[in-house]
Protein backbone atom coordinates (compact mmCIF):
# COMPACT_ATOMS: atom_id res chain seq x y z
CA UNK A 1 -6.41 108.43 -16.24
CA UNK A 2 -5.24 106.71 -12.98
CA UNK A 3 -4.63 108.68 -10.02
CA UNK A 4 -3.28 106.86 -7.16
CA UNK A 5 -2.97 108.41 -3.14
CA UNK A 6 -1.07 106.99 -0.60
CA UNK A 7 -1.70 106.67 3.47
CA UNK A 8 -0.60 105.26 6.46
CA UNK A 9 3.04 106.86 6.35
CA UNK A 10 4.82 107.90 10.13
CA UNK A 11 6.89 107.58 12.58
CA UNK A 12 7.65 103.94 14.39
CA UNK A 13 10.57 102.92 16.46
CA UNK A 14 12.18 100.32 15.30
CA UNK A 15 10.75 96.78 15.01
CA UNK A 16 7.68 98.10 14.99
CA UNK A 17 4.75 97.85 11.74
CA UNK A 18 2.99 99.99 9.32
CA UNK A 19 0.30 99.67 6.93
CA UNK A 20 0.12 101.36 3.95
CA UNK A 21 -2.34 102.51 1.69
CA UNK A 22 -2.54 102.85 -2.07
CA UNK A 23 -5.98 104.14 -3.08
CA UNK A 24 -6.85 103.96 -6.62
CA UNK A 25 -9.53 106.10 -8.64
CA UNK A 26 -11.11 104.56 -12.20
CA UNK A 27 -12.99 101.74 -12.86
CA UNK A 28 -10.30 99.46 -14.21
CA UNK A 29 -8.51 99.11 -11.03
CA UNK A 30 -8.46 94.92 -11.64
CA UNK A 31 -6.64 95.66 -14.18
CA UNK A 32 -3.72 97.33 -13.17
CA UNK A 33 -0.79 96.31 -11.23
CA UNK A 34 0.42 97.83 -8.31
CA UNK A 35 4.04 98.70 -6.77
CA UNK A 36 5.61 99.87 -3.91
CA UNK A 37 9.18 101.93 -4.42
CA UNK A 38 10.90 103.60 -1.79
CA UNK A 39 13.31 106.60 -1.82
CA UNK A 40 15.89 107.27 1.21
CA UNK A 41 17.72 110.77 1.04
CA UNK A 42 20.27 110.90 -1.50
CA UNK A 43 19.71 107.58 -2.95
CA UNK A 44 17.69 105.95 -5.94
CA UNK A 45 14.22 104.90 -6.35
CA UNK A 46 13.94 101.42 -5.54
CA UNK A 47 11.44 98.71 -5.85
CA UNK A 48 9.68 97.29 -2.60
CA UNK A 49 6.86 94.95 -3.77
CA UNK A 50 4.58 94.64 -6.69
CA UNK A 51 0.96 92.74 -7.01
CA UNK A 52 -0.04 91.59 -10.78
CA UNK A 53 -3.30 92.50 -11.93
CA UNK A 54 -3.00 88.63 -13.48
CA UNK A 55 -3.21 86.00 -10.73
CA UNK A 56 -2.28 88.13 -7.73
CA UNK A 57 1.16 87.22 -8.24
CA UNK A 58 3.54 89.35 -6.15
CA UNK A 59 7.59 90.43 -6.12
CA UNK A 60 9.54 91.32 -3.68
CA UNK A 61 12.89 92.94 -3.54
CA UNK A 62 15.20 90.61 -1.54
CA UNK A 63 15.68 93.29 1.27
CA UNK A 64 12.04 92.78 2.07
CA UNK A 65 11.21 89.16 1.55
CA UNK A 66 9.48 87.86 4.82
CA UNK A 67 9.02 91.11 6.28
CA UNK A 68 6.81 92.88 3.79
CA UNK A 69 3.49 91.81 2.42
CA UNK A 70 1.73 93.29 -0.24
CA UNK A 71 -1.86 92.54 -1.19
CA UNK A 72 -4.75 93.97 -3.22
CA UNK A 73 -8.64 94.56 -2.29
CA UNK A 74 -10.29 95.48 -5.60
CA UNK A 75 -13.74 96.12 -4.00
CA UNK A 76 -12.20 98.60 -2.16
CA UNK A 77 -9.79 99.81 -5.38
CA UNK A 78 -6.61 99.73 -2.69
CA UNK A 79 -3.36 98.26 -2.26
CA UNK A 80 -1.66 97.59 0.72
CA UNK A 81 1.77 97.41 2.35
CA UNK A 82 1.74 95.69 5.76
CA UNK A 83 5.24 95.98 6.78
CA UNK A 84 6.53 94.43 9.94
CA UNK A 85 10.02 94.27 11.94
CA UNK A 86 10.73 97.95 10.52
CA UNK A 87 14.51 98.79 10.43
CA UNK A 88 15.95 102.52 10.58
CA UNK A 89 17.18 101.78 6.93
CA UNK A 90 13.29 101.71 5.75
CA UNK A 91 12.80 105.08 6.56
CA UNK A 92 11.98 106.64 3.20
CA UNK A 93 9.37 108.07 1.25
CA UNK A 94 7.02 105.75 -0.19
CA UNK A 95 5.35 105.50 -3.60
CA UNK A 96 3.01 103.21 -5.22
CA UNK A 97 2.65 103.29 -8.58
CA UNK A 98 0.92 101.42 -11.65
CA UNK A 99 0.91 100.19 -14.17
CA UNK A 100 -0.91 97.50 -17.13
CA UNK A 101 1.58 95.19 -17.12
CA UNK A 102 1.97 91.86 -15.41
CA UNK A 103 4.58 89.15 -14.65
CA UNK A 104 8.24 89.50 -13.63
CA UNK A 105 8.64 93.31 -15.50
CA UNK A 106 7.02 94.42 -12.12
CA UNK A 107 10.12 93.80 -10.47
CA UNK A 108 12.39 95.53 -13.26
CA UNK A 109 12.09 98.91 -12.08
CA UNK A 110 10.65 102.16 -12.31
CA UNK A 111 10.25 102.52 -16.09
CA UNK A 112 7.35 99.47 -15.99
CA UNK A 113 4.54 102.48 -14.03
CA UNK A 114 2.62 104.67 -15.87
CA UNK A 115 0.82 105.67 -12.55
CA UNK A 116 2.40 107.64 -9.65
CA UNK A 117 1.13 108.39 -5.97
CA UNK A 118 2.70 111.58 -4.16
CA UNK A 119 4.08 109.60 -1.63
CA UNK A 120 4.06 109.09 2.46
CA UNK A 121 7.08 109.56 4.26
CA UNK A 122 8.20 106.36 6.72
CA UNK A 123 10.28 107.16 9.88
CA UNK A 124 11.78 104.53 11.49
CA UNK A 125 13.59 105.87 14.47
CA UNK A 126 16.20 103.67 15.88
């Protein structure tokens, strides 16, 4: 069993940064994958950013790209979400999940994570 906790959630004003957390327990953290989703009120999950267990490789969702960055310390079992030049339309609450898969299926959605965090809520105020 995986159980995954999220930090670093808040409040920022606008074009400021956050880091987030994913902390993972078990011992076969290198081999999971990691993603990010996001859900605003009264909308869908959607996918932020994934990291491959294979390769590092990551995925971003085009809203993202250049402003996100997602990376992976397995020493310290923890993902992370450095997110800069917030917008108000990031605010959300934020879940990383996981899962044993690897490649482009990250990106596919949801139904890819076995794993889920509780979440941390992102303000961005404008």
């Amino acid at each position: 069993q995986v159980q995954l906790v999220e930090s670093g959630g808040g409040l920022v004003q606008a074009g400021g940064s956050l880091r987030l957390s994913c902390a993972a327990s078990g011992r076969t953290f290198s081999t999971l994958s990691v993603g990010w989703f996001r859900q605003a009120p009264g909308k869908e999950r959607e996918f932020v950013a994934a990291i491959s267990w294979v390769g590092a490789n990551t995925y971003y969702a085009d809203s993202v790209k250049g402003l996100f960055t997602i990376s992976r310390d397995n020493a310290k079992i923890t993902v992370f979400l450095q997110m800069n030049t917030l917008k108000p339309e990031d605010t959300a609450v934020y879940y990383c999940a996981a899962t044993r898969s690897a490649g482009t299926v990250l990106a596919g959605g949801s139904k890819q994570y076995n794993y889920w965090g509780q979440g941390t809520q992102v303000t961005v105020s404008s």
